[in-house]
N, C-alpha and C. Protein backbone atom coordinates (compact mmCIF):
# COMPACT_ATOMS: atom_id res chain seq x y z
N UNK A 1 19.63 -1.09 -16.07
CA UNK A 1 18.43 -0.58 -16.71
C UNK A 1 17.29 -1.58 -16.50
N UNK A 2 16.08 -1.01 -16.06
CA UNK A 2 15.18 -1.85 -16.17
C UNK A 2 14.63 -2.53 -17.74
N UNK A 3 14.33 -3.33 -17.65
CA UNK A 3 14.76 -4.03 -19.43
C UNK A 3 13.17 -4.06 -19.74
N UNK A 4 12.33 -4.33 -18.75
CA UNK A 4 10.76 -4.45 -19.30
C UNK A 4 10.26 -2.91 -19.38
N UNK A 5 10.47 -2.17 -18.44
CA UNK A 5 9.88 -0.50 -19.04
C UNK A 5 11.13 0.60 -20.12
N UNK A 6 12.31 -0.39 -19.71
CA UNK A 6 13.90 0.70 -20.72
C UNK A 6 14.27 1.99 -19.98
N UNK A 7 13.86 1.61 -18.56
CA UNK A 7 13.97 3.36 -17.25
C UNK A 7 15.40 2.38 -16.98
N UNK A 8 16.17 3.73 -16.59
CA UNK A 8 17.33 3.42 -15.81
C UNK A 8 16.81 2.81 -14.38
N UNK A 9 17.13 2.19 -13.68
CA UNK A 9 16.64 1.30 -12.85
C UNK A 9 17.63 2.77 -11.36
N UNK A 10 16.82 3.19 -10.55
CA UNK A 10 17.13 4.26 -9.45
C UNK A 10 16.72 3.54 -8.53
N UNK A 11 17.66 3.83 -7.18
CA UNK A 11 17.89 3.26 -6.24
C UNK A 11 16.93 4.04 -4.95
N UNK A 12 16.23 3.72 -4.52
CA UNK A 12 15.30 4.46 -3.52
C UNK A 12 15.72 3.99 -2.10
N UNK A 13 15.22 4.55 -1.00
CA UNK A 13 15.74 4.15 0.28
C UNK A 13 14.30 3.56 1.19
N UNK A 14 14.19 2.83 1.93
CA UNK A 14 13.68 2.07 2.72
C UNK A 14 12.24 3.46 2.89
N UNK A 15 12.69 4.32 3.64
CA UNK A 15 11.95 5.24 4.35
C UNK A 15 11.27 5.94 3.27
N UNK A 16 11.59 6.11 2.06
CA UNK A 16 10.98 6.14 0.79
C UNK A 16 9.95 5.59 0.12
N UNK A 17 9.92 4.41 0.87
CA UNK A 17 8.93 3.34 -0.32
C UNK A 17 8.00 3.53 0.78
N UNK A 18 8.34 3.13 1.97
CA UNK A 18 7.20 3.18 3.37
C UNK A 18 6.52 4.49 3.25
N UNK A 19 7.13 5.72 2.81
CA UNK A 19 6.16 6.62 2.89
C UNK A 19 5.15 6.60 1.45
N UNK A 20 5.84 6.16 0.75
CA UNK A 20 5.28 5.79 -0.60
C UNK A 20 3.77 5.21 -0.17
N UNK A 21 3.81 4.33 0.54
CA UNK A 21 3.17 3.40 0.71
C UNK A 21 1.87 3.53 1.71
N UNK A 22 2.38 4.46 2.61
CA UNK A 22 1.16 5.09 3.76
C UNK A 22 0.96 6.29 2.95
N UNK A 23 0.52 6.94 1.73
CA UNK A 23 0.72 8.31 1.75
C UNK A 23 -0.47 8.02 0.28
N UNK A 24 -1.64 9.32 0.36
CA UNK A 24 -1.98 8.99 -0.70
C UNK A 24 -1.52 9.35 -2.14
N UNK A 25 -1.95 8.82 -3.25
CA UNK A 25 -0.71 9.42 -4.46
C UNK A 25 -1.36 10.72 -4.98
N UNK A 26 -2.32 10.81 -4.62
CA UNK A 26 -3.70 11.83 -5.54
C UNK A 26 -3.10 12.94 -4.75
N UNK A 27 -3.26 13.23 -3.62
CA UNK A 27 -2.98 14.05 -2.95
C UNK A 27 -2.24 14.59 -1.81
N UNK A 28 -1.56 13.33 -1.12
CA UNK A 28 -0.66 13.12 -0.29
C UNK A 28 -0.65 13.67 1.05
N UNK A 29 -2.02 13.17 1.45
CA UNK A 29 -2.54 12.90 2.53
C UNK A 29 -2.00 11.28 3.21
N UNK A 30 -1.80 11.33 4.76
CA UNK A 30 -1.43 9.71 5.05
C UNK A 30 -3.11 9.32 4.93
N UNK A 31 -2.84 7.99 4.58
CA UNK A 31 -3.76 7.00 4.01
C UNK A 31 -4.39 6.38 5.86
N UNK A 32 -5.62 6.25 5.71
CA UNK A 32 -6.35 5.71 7.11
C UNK A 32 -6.13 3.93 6.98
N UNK A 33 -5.76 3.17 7.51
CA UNK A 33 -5.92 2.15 7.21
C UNK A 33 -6.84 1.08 8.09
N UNK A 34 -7.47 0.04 7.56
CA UNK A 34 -8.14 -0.90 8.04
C UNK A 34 -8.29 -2.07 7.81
N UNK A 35 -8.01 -3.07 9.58
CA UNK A 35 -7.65 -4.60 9.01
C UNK A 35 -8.69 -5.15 9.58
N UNK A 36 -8.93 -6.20 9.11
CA UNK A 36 -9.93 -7.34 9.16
C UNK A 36 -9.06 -8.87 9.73
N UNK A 37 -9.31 -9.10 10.33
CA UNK A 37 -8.97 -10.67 10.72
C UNK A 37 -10.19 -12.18 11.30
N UNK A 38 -9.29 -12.49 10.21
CA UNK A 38 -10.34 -13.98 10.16
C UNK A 38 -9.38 -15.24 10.53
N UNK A 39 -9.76 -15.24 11.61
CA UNK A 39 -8.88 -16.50 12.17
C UNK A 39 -9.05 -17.88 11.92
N UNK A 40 -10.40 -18.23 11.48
CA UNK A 40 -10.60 -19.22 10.78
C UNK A 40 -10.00 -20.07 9.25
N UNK A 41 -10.17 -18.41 8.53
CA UNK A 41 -9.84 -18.73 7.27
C UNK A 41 -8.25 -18.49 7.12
N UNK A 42 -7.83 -18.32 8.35
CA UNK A 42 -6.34 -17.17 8.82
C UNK A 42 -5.99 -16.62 7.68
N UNK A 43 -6.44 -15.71 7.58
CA UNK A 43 -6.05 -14.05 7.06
C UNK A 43 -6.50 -12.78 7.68
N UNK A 44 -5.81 -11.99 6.56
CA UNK A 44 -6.31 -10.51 7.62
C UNK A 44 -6.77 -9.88 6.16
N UNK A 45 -7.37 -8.92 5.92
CA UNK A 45 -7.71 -8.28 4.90
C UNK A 45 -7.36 -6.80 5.60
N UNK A 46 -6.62 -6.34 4.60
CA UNK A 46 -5.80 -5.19 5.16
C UNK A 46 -6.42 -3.75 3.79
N UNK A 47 -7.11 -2.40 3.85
CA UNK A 47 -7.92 -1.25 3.39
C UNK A 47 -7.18 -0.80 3.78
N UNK A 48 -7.48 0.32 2.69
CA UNK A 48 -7.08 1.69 3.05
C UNK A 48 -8.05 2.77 2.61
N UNK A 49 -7.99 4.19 2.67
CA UNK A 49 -8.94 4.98 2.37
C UNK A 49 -8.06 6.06 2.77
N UNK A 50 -8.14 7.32 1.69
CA UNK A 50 -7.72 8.93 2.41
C UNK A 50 -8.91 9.63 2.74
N UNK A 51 -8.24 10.46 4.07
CA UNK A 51 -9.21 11.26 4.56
C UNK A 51 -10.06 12.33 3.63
N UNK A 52 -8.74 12.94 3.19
CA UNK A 52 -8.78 14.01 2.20
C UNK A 52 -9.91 14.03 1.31
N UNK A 53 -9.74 13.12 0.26
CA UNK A 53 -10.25 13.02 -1.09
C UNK A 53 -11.17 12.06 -1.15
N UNK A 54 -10.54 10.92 -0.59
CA UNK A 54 -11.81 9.61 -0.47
C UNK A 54 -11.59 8.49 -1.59
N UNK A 55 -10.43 8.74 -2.14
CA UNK A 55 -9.92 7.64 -2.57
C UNK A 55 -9.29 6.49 -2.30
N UNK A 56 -9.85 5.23 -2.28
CA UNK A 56 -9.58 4.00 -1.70
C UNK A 56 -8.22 3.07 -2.44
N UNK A 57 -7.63 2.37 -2.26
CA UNK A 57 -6.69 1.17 -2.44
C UNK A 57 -7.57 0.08 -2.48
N UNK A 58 -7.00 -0.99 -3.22
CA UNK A 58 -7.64 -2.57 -3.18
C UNK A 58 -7.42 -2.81 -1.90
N UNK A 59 -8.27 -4.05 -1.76
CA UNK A 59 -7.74 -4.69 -0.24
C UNK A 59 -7.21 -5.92 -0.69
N UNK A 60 -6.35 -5.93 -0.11
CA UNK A 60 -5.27 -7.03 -0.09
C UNK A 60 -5.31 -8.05 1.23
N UNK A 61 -5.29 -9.28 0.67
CA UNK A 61 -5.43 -9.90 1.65
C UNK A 61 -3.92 -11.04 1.67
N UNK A 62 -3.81 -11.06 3.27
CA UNK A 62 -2.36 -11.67 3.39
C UNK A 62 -2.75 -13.21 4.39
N UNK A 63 -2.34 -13.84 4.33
CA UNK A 63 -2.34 -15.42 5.13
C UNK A 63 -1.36 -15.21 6.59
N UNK A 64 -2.39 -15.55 7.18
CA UNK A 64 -1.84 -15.97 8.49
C UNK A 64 -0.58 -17.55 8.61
N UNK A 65 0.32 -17.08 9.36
CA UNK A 65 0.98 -18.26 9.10
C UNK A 65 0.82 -19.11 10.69
């Protein structure tokens, strides 16, 4: 059981979360995505946006290693 929300804790599959993840939740359209790279500061700043509706995601930014 998950102990911080009290949900039985369910087991999802790989190809599940990935679509989770490209897909929008509002309407479930795949999500457009867009990266940024800064080689200086090495990162990439990684957007998203649906076509559909026009609802955006944070941008997340990840470190170059």
């Amino acid at each position: 059981m998950d102990l911080q929300k009290g949900l039985p804790v369910t087991h999802i599959s790989h190809d599940e979360v990935v679509k989770a993840m490209c897909t929008c939740s509002l309407c479930g359209t795949p999500l457009k995505f867009h990266h940024v790279t800064d080689f200086k500061a090495k990162q990439v700043q990684e957007a998203a946006q649906c076509p559909a509706c026009g609802i955006k995601t944070k941008v997340n930014v990840f470190d170059l290693q």
